[in-house]
N, C-alpha and C. Protein backbone atom coordinates (compact mmCIF):
# COMPACT_ATOMS: atom_id res chain seq x y z
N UNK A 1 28.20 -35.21 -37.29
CA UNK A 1 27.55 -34.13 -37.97
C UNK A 1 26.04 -34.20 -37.81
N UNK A 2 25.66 -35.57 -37.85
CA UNK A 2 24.01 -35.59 -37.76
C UNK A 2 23.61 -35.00 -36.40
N UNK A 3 24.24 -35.21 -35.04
CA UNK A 3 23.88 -34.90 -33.70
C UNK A 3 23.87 -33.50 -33.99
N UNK A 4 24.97 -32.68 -34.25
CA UNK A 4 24.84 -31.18 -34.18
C UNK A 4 23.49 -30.98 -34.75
N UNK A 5 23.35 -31.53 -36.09
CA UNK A 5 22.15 -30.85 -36.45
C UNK A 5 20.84 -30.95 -35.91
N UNK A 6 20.85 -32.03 -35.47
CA UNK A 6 19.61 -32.66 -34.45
C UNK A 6 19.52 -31.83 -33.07
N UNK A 7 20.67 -31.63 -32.67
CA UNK A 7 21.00 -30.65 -31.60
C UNK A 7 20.32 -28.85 -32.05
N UNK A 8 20.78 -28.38 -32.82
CA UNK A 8 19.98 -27.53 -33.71
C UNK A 8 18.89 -27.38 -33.96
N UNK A 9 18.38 -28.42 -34.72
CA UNK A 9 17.29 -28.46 -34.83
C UNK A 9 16.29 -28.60 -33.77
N UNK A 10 16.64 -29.43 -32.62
CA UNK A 10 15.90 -28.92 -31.29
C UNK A 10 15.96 -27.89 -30.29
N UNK A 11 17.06 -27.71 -30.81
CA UNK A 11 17.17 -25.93 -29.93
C UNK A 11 16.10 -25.12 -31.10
N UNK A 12 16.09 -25.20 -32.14
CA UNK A 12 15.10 -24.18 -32.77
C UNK A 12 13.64 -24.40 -32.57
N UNK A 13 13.20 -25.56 -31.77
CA UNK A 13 12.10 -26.01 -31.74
C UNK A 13 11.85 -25.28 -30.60
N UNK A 14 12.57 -25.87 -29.29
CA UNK A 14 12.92 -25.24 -28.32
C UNK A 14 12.00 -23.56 -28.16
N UNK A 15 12.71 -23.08 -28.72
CA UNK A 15 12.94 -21.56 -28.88
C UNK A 15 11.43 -20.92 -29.72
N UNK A 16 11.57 -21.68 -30.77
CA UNK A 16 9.94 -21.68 -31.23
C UNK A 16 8.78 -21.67 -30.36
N UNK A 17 8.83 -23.01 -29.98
CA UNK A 17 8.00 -23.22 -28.62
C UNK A 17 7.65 -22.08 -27.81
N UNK A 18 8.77 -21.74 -27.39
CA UNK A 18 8.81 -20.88 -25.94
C UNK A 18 8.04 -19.63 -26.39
N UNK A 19 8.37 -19.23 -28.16
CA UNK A 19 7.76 -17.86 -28.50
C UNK A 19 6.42 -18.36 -28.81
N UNK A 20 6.07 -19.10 -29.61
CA UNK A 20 4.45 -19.29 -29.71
C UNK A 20 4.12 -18.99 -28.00
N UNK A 21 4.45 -19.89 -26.98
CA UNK A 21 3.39 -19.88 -25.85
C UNK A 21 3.79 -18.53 -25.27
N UNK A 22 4.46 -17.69 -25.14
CA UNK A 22 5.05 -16.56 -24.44
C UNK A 22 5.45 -16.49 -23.45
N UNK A 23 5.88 -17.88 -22.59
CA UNK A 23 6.50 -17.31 -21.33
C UNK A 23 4.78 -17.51 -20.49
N UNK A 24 3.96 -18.50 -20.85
CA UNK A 24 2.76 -18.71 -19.77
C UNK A 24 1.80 -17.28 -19.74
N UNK A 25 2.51 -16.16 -20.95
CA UNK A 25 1.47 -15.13 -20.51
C UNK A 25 0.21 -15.04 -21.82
N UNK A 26 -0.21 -16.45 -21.86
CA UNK A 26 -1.56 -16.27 -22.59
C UNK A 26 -2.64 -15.75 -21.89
N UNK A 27 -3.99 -15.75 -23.15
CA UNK A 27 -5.08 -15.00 -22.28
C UNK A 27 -5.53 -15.74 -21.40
N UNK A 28 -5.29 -17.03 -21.24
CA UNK A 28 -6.00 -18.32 -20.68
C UNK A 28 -5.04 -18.37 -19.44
N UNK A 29 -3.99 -17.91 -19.65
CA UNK A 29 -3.27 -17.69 -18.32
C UNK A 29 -3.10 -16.53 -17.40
N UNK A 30 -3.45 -15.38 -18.32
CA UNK A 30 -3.72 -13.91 -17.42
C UNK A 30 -5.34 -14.09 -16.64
N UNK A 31 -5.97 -14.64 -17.42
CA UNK A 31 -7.55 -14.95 -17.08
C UNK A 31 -7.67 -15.34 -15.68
N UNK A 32 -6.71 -16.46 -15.79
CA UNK A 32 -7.06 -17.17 -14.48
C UNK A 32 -5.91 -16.56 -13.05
N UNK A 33 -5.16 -15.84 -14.00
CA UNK A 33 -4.14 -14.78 -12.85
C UNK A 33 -5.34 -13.54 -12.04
N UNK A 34 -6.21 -13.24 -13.00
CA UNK A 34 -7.16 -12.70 -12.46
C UNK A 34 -8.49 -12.96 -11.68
N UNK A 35 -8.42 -14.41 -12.07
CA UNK A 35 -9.97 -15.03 -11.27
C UNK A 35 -9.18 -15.05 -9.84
N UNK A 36 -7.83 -15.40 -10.10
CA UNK A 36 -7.21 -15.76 -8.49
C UNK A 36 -7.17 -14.87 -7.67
N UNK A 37 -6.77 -13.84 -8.19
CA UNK A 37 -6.93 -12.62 -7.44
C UNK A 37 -7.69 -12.01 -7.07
N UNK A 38 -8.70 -12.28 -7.86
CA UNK A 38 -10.10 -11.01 -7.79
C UNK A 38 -10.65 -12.09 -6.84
N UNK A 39 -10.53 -13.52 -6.84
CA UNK A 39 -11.50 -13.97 -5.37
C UNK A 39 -10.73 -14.19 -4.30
N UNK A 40 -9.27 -13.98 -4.67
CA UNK A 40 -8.62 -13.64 -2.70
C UNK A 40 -9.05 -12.14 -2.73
N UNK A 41 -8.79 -11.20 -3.39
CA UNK A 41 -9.36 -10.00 -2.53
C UNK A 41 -11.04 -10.42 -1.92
N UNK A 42 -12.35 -10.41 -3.25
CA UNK A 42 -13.16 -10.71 -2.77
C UNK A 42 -13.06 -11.58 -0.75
N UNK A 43 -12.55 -12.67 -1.07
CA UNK A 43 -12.13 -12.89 0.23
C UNK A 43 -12.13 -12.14 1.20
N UNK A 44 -10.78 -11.52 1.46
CA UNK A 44 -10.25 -10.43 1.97
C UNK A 44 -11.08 -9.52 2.14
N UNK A 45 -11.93 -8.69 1.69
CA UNK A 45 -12.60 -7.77 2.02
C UNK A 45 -13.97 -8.11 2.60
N UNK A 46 -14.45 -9.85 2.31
CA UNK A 46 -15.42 -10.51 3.20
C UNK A 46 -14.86 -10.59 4.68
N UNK A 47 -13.67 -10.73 4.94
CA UNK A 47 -13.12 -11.12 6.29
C UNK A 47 -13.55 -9.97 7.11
N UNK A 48 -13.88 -9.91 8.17
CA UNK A 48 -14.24 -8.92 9.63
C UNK A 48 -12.74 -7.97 9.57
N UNK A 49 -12.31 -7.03 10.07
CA UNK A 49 -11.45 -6.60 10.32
C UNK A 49 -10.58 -6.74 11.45
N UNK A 50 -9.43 -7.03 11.54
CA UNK A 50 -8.60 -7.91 12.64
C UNK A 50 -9.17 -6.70 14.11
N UNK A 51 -9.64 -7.71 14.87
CA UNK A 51 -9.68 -6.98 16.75
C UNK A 51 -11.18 -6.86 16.83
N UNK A 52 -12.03 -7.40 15.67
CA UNK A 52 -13.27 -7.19 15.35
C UNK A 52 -14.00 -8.54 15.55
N UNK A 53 -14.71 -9.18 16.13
CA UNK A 53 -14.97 -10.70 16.02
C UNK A 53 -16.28 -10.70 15.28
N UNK A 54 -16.32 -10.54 14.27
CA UNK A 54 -17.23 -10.76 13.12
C UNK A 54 -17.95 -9.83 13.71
N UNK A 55 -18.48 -8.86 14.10
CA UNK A 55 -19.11 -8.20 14.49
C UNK A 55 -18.89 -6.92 13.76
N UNK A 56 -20.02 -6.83 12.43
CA UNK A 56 -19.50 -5.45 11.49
C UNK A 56 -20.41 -4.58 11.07
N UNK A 57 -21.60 -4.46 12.84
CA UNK A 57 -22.90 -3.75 12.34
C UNK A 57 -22.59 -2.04 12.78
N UNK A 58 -21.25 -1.70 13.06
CA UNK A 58 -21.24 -0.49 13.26
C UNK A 58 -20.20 0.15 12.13
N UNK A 59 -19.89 -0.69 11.34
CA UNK A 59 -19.03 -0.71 10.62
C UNK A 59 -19.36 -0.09 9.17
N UNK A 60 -18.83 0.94 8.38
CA UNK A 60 -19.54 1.27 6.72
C UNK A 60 -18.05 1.22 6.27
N UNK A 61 -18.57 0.41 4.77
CA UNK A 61 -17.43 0.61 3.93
C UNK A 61 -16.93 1.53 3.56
N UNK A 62 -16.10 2.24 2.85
CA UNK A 62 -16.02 3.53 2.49
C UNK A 62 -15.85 4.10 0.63
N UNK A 63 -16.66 2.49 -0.13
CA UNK A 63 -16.75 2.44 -1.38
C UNK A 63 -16.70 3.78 -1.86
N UNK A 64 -17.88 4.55 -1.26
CA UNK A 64 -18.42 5.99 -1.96
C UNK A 64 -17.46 6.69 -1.33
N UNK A 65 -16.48 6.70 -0.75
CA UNK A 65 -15.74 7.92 -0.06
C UNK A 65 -14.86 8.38 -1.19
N UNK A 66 -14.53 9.71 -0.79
CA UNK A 66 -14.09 10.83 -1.49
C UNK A 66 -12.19 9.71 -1.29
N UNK A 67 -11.70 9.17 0.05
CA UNK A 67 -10.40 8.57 0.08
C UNK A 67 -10.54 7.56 0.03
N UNK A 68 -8.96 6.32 -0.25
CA UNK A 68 -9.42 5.11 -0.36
C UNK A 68 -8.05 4.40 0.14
N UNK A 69 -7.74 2.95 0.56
CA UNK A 69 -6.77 2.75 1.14
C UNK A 69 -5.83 3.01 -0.14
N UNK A 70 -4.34 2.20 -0.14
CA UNK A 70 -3.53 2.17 -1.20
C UNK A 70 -3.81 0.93 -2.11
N UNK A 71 -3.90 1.13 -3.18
CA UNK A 71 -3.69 -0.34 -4.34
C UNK A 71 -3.20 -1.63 -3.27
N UNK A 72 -3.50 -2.84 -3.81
CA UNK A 72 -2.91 -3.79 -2.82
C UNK A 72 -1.23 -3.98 -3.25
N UNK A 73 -0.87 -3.76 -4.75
CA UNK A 73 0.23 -4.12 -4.77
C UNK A 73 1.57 -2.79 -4.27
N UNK A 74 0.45 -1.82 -4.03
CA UNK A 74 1.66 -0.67 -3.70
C UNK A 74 1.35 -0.99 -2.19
N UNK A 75 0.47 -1.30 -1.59
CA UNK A 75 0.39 -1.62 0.07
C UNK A 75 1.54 -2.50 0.23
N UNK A 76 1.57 -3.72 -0.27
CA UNK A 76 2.34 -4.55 -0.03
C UNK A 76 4.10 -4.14 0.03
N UNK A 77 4.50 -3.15 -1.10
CA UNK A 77 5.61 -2.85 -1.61
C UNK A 77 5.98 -1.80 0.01
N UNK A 78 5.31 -0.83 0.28
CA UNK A 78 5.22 0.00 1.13
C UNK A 78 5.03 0.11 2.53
N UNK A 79 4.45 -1.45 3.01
CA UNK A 79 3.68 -2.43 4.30
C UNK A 79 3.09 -0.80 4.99
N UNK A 80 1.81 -0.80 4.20
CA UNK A 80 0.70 0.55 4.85
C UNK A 80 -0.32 0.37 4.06
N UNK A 81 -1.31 0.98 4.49
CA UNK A 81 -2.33 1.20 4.15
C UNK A 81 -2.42 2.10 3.38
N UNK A 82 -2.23 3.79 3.59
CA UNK A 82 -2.39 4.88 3.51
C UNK A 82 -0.80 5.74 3.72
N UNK A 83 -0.81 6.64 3.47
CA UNK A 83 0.68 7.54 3.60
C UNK A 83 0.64 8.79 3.67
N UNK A 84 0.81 9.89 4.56
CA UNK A 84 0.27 10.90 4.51
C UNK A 84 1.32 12.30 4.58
N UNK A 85 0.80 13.39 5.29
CA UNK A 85 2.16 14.20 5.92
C UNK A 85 1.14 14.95 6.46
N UNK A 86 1.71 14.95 7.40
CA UNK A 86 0.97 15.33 9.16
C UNK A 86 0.55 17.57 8.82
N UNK A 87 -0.41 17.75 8.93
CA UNK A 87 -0.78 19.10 8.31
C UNK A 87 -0.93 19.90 10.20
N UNK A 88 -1.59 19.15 10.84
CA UNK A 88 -2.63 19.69 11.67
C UNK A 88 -2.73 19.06 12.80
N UNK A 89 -2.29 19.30 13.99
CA UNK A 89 -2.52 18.39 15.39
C UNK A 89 -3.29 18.67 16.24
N UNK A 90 -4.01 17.87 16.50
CA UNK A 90 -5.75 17.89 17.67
C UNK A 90 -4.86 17.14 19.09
N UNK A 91 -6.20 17.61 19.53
CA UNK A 91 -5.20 16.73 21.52
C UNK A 91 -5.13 15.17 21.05
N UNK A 92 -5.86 14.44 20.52
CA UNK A 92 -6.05 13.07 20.12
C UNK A 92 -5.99 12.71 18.74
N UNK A 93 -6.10 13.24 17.95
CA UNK A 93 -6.38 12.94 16.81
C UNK A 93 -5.13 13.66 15.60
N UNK A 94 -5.51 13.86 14.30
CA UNK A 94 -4.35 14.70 13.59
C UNK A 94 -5.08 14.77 12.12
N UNK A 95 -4.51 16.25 11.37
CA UNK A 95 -5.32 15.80 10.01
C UNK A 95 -4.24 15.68 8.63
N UNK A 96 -4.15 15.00 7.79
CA UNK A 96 -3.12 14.46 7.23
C UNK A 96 -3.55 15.22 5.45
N UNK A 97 -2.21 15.30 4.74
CA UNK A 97 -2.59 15.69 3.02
C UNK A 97 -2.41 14.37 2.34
N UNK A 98 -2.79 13.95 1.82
CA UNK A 98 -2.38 12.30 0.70
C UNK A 98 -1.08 12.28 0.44
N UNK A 99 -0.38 11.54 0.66
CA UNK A 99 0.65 11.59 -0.27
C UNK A 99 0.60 10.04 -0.99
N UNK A 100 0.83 10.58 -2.26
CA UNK A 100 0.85 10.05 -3.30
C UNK A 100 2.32 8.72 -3.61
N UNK A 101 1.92 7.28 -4.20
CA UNK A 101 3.02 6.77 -3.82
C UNK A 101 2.89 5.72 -5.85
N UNK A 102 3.65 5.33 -6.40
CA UNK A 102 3.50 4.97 -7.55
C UNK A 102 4.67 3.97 -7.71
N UNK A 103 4.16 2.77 -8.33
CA UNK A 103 5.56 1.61 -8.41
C UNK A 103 5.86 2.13 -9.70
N UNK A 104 6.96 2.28 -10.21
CA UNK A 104 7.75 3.07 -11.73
C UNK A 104 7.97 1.21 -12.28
N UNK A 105 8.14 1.57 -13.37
CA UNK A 105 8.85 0.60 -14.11
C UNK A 105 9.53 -0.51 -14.23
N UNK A 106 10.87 0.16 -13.67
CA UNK A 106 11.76 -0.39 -13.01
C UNK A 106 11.80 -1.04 -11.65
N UNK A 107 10.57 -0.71 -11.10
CA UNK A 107 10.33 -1.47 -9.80
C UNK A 107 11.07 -0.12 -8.61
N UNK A 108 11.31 0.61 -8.77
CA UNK A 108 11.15 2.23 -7.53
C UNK A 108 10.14 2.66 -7.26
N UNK A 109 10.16 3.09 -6.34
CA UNK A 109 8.95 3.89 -5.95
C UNK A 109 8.77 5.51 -6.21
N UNK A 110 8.27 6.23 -6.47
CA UNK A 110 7.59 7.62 -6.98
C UNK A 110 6.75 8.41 -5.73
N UNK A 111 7.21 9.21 -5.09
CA UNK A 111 6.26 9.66 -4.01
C UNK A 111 5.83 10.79 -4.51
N UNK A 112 5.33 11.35 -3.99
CA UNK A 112 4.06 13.08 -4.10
C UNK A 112 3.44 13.49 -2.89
N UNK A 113 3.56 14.83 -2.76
CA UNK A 113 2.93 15.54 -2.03
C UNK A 113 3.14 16.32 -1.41
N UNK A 114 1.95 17.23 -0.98
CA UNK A 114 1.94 19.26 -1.51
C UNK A 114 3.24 19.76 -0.58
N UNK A 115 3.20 20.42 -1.24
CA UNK A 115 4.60 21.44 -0.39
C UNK A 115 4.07 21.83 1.00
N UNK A 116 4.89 21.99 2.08
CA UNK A 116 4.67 22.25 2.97
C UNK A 116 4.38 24.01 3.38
N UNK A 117 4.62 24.52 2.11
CA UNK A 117 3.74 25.71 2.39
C UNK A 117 3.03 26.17 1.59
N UNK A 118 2.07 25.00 0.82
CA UNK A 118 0.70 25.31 0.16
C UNK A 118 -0.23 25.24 1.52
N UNK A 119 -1.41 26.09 0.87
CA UNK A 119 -2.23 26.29 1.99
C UNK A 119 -3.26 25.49 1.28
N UNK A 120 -3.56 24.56 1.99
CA UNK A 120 -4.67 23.54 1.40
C UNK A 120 -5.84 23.30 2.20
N UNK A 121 -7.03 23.84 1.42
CA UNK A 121 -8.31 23.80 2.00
C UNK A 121 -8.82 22.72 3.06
N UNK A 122 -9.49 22.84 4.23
CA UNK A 122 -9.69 21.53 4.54
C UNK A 122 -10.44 20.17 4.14
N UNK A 123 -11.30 20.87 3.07
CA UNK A 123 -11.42 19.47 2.57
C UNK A 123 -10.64 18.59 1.96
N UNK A 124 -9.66 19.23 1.65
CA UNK A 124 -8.37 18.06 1.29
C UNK A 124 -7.52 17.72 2.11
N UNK A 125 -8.15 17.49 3.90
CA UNK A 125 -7.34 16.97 4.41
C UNK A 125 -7.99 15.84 5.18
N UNK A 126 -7.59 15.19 5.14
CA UNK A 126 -7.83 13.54 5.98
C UNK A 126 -7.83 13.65 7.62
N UNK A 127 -9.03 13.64 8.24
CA UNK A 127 -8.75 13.21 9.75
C UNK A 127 -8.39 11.74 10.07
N UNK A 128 -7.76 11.59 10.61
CA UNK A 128 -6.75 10.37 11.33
C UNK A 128 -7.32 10.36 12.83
N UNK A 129 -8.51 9.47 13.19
CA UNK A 129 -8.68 9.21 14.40
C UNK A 129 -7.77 7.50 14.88
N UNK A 130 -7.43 8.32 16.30
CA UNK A 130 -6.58 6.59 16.76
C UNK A 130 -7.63 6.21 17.47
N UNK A 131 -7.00 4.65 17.12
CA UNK A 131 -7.85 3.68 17.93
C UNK A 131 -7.21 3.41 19.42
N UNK A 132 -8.06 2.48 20.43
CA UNK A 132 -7.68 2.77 21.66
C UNK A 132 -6.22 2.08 21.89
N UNK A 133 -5.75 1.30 20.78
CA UNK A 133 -4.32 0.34 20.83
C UNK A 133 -3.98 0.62 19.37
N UNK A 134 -4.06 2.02 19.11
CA UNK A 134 -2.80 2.28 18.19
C UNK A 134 -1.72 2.18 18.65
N UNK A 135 -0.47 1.44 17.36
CA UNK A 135 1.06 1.95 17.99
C UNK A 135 1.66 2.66 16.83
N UNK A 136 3.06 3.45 17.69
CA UNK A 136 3.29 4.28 17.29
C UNK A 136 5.14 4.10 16.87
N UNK A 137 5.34 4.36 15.96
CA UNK A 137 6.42 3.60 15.86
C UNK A 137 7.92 5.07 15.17
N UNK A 138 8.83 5.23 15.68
CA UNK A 138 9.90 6.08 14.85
C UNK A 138 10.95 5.13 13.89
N UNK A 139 10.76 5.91 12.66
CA UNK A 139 11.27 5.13 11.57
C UNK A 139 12.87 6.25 11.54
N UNK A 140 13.94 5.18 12.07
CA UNK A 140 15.11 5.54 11.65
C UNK A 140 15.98 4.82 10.67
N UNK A 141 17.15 5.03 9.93
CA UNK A 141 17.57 4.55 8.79
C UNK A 141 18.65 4.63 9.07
N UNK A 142 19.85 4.04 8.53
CA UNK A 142 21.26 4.13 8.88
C UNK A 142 21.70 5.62 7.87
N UNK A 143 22.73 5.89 7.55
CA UNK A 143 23.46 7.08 7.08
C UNK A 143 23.42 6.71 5.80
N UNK A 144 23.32 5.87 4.88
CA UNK A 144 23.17 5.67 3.74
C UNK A 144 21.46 5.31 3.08
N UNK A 145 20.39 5.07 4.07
CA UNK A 145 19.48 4.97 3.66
C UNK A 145 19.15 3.96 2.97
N UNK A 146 20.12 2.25 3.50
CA UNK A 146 19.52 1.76 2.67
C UNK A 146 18.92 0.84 4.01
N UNK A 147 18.85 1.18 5.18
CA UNK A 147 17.45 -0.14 6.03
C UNK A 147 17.59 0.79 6.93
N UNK A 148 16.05 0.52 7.74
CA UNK A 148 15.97 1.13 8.81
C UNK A 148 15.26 0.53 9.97
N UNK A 149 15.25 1.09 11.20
CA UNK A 149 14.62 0.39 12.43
C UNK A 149 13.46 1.22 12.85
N UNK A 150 12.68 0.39 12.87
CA UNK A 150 11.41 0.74 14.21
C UNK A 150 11.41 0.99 15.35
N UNK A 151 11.77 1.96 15.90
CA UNK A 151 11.77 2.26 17.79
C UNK A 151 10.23 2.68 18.49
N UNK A 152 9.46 2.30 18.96
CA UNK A 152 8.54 2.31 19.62
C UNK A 152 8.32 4.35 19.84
N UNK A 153 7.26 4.82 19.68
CA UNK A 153 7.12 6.20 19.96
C UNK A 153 5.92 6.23 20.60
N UNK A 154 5.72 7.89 20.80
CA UNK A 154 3.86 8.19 20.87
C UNK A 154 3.47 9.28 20.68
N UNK A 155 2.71 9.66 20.35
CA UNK A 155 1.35 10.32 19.95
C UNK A 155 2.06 12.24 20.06
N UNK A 156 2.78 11.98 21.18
CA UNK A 156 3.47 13.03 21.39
C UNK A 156 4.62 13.22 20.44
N UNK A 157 5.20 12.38 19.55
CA UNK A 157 6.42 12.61 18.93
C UNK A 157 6.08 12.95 17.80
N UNK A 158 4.63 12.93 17.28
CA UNK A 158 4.38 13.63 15.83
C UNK A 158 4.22 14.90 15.44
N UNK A 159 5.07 15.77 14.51
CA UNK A 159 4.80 17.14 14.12
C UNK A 159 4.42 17.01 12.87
N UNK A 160 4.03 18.92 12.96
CA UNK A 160 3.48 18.68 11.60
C UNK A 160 4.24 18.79 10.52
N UNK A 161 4.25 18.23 9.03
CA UNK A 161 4.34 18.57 8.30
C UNK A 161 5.65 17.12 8.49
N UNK A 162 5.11 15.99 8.95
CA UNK A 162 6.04 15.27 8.69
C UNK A 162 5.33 13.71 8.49
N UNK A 163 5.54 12.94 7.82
CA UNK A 163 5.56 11.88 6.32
C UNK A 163 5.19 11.11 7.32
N UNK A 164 3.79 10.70 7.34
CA UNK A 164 3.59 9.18 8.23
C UNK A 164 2.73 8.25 7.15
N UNK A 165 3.40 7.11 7.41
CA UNK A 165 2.75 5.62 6.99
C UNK A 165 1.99 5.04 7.65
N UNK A 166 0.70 4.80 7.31
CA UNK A 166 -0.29 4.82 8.16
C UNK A 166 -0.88 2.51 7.90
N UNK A 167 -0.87 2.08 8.82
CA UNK A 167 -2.00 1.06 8.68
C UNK A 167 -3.54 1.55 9.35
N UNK A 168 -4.61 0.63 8.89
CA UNK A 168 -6.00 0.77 9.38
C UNK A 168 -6.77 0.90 8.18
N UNK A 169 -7.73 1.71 8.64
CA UNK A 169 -9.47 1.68 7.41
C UNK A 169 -9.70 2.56 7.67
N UNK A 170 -10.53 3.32 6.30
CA UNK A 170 -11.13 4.76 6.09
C UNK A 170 -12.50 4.20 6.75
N UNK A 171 -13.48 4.97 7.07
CA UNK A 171 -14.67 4.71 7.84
C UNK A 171 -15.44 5.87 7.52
N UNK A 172 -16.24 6.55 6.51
CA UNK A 172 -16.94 7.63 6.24
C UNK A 172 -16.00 8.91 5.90
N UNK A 173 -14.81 8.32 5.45
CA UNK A 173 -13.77 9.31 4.73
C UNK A 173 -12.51 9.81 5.92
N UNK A 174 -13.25 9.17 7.70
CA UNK A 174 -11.94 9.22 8.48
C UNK A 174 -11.18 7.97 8.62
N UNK A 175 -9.73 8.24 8.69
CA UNK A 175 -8.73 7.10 8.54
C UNK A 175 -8.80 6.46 9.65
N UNK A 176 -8.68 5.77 10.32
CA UNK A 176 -8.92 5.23 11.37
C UNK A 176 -7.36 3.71 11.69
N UNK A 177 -6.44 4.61 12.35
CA UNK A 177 -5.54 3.59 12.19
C UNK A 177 -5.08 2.93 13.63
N UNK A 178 -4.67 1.69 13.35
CA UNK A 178 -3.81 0.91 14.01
C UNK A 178 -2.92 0.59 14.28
N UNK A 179 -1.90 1.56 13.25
CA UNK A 179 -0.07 1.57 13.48
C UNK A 179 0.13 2.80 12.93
N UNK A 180 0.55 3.52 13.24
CA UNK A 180 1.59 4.97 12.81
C UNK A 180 3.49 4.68 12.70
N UNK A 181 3.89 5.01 11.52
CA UNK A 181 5.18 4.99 11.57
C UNK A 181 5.86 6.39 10.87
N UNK A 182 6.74 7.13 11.52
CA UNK A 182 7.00 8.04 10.96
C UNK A 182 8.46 8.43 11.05
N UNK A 183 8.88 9.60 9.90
CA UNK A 183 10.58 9.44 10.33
C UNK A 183 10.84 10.85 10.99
């Protein structure tokens, strides 16, 4: 009889415990969840840009720009930079509407963006210049939509008014990418 209660009585300690500290999410532990982060980005945004060898005198940030890449944790969820839907095609180039992308709750994703027959001014549209080794990639999916493959494309296989995931950097408000993937 004494063990049960001893048994008891340390499971209530137990359990106590665990609620005083919360599961590690004190302020002393979000604090430093944030020093970690805020100096790998810092980091990260000190680093040159990959194909660039420290060489970043032609280079402007695009702090003040009207666009901006994606959050890092929706980049990551999404592997892009930017996400768009193709409005407008130039011989080289293309001009894109935002589309909008949001992690929900539950951990899904939330997309947005304008109907394909709003007529949207051009300042709300994004030029997309390629670089000289962009690639270009077709995003297919099996019949149920739950994985899909990358098949190599180009420049020629994009229309308009269709959903591309963009990697690269804004540069004076133009996108400037290094991978195109689209379905």
């Amino acid at each position: 009889m004494k063990l049960k209660k001893a048994m008891i009585l340390l499971g209530t300690v137990c359990i106590l415990h665990t609620m005083v500290t919360g599961c590690g999410s004190s302020p002393v532990a979000k604090t430093e969840e944030n020093q970690t982060y805020e100096a790998l980005s810092e980091e990260l945004n000190d680093a040159p840009p990959k194909g660039i060898d420290g060489n970043t005198d032609g280079l402007q940030e695009n702090t003040a720009g009207k666009w901006q890449i994606l959050e890092p944790d929706v980049a990551a969820v999404v592997d892009a930079d930017f996400l768009g839907k193709i409005w407008k095609l130039e011989e080289d180039s293309f001009f894109i509407a935002e589309k909008k992308v949001k992690i929900l709750d539950d951990g899904s994703l939330s997309y947005s963006s304008p109907s394909s027959n709003a007529d949207l001014p051009d300042s709300q549209l994004i030029h997309v210049i390629l670089e000289d080794d962009t690639r270009f990639y077709s995003k297919t999916t099996d019949g149920n939509g739950e994985s899909y493959e990358d098949k190599e494309a180009e420049f020629q296989d994009l229309k308009v008014h269709m959903s591309v995931e963009m990697k690269g950097s804004f540069k004076n408000d133009e996108f400037y990418a290094t991978e195109i993937r689209f379905f």
